[in-house]
N, C-alpha and C. Protein backbone atom coordinates (compact mmCIF):
# COMPACT_ATOMS: atom_id res chain seq x y z
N UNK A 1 0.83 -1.19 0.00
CA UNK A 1 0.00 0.00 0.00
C UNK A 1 0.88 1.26 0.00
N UNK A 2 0.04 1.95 -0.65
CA UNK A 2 0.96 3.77 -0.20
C UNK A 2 0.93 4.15 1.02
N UNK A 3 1.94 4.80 1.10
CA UNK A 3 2.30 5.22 3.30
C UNK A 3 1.46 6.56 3.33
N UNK A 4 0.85 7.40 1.86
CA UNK A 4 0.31 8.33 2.23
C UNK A 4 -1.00 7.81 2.27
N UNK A 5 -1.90 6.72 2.14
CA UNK A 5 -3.03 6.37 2.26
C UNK A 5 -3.76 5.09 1.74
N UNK A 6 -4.39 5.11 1.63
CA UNK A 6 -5.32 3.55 1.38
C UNK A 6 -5.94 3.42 0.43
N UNK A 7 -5.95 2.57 -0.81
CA UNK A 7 -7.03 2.31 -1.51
C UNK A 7 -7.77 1.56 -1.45
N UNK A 8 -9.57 1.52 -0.93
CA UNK A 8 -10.53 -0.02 -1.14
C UNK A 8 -11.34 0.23 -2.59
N UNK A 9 -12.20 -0.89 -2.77
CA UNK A 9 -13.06 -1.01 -3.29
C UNK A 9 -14.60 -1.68 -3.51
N UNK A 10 -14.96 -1.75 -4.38
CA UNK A 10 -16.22 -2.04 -4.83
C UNK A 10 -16.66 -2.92 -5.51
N UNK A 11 -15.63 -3.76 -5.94
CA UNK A 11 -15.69 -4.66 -7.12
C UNK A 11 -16.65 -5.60 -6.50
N UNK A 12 -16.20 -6.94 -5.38
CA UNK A 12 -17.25 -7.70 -5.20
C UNK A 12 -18.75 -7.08 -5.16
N UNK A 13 -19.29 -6.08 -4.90
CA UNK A 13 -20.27 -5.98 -4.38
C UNK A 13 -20.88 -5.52 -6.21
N UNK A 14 -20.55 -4.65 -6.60
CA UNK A 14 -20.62 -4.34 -7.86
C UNK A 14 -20.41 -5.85 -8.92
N UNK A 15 -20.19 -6.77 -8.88
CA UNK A 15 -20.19 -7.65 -9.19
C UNK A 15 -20.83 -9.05 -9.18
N UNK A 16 -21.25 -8.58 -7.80
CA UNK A 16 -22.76 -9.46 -7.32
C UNK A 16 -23.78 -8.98 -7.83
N UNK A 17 -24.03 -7.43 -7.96
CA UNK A 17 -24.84 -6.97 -8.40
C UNK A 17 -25.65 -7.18 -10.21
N UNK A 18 -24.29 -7.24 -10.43
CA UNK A 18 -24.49 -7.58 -12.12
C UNK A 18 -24.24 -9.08 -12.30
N UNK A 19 -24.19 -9.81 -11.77
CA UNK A 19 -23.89 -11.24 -11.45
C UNK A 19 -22.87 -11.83 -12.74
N UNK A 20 -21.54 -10.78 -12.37
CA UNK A 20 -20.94 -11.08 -13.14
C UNK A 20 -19.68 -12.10 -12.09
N UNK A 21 -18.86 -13.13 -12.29
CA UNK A 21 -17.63 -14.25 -11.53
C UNK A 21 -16.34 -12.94 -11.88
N UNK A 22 -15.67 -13.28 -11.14
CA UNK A 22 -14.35 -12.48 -11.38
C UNK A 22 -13.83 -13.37 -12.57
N UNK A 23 -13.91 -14.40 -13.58
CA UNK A 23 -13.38 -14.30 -14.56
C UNK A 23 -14.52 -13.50 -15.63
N UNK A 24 -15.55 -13.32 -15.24
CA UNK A 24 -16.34 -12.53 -15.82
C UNK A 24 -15.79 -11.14 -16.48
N UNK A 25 -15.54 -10.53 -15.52
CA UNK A 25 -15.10 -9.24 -15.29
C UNK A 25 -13.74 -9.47 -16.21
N UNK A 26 -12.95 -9.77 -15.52
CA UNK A 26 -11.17 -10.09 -16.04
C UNK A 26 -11.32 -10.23 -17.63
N UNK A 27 -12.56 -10.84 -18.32
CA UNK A 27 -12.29 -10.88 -19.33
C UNK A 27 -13.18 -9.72 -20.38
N UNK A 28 -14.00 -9.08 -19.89
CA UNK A 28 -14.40 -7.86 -20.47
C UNK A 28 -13.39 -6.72 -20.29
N UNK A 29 -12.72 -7.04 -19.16
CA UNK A 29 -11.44 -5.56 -19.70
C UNK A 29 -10.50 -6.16 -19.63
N UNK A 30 -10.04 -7.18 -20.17
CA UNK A 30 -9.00 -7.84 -20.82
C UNK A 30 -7.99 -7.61 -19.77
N UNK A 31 -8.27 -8.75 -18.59
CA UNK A 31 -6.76 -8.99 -17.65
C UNK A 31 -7.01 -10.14 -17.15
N UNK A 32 -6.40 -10.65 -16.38
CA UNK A 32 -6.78 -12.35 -15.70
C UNK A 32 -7.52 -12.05 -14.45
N UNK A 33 -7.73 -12.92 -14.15
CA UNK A 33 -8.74 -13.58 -13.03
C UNK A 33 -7.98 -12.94 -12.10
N UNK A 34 -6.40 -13.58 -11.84
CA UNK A 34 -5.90 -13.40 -10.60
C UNK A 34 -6.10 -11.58 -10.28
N UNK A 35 -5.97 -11.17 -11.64
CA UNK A 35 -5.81 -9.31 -11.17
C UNK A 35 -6.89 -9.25 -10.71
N UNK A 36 -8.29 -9.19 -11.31
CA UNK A 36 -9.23 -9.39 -10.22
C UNK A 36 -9.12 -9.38 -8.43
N UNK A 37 -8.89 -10.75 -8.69
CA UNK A 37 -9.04 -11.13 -7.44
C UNK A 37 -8.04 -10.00 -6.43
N UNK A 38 -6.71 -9.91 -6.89
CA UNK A 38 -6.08 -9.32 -6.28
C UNK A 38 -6.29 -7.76 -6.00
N UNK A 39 -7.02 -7.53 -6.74
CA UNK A 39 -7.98 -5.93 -6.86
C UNK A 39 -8.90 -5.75 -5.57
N UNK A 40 -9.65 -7.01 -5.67
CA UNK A 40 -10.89 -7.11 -4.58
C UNK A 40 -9.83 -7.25 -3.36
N UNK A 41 -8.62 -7.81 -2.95
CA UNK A 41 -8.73 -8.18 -1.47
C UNK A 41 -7.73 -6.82 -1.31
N UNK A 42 -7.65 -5.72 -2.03
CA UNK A 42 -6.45 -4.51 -1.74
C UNK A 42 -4.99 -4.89 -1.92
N UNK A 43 -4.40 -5.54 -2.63
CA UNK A 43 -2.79 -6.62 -2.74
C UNK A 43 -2.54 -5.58 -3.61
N UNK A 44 -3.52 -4.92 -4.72
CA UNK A 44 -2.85 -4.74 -6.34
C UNK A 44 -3.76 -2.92 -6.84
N UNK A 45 -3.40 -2.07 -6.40
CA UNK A 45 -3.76 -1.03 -7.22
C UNK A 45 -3.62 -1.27 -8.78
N UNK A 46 -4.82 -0.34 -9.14
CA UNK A 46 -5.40 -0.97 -10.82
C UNK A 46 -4.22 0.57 -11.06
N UNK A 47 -4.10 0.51 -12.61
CA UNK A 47 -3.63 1.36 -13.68
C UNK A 47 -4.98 2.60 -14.01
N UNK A 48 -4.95 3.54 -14.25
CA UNK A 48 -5.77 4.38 -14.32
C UNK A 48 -6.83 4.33 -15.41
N UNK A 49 -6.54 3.74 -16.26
CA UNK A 49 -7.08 2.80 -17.78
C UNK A 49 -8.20 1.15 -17.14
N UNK A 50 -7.35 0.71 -16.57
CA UNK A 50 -7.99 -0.23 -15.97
C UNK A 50 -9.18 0.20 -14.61
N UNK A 51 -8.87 1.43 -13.87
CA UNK A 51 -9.37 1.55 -13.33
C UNK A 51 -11.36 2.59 -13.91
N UNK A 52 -10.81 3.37 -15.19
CA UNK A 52 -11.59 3.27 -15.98
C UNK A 52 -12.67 2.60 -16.27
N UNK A 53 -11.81 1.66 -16.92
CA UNK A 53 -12.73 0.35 -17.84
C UNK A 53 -13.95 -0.64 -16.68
N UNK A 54 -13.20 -0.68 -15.49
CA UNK A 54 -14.01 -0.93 -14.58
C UNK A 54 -15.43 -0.44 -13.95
N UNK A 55 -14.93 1.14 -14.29
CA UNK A 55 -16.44 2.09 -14.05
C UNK A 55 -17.39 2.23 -15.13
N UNK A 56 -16.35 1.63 -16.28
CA UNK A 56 -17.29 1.97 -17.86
C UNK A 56 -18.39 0.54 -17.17
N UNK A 57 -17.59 -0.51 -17.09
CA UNK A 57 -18.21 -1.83 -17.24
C UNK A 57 -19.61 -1.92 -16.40
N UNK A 58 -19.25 -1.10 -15.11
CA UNK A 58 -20.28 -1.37 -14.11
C UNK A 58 -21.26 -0.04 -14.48
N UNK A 59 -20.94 0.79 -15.28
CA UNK A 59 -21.47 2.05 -15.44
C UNK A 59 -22.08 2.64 -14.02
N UNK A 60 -20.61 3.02 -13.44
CA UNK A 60 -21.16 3.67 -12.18
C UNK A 60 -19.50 4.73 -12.48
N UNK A 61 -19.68 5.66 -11.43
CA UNK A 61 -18.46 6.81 -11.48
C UNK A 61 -17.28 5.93 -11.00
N UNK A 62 -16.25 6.18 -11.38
CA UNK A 62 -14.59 5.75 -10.41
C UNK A 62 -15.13 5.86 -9.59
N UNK A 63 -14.85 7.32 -8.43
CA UNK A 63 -15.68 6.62 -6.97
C UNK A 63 -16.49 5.73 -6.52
N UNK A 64 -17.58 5.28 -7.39
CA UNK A 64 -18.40 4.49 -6.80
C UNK A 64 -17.76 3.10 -6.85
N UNK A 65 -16.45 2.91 -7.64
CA UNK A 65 -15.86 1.65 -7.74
C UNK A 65 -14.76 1.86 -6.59
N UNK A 66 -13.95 2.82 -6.56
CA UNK A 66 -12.38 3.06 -6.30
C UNK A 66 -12.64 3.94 -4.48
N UNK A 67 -12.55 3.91 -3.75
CA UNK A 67 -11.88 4.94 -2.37
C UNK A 67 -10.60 5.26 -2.38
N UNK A 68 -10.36 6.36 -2.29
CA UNK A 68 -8.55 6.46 -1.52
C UNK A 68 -9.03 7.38 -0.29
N UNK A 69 -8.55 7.09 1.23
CA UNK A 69 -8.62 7.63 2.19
C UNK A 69 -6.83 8.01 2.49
N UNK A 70 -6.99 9.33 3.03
CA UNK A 70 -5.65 10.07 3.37
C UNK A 70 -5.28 9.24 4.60
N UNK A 71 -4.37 9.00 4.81
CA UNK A 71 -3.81 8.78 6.29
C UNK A 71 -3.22 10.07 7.11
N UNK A 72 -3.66 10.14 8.39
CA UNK A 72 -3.42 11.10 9.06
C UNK A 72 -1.95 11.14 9.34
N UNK A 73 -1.17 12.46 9.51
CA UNK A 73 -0.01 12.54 9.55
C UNK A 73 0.61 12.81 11.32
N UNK A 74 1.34 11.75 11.54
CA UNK A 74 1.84 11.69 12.85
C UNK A 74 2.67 12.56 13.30
């Protein structure tokens, strides 16, 4: 993760919703399964293109897919 903050997301839930499988997804914006997966548990920040194609797919805004929260500074 970045030390200046956190990224979660939306994918499982957005994905239940459209009852799409994470190879579902992986293969409408052309990446594997594992990126998926590794998207959903926070391991793998997406590319800004990918992170895109994700909001096109679910047709909802980046935010409604993507969070970044600041971390407070000690």
């Amino acid at each position: 993760m970045n030390e200046h903050g956190e990224m979660t997301n939306q994918l499982p839930v957005l994905r239940a919703k459209h009852g799409y499988s994470q190879k579902d997804v992986a293969e409408k914006v052309g990446v594997s399964r594992q990126t998926i997966a590794s998207l959903e548990k926070n391991k793998y920040n997406p590319s800004l293109k990918l992170a895109f194609e994700l909001a096109l797919l679910f047709e909802v805004d980046l935010q409604e897919v993507f969070q970044y929260q600041m971390k407070e500074e000690s």
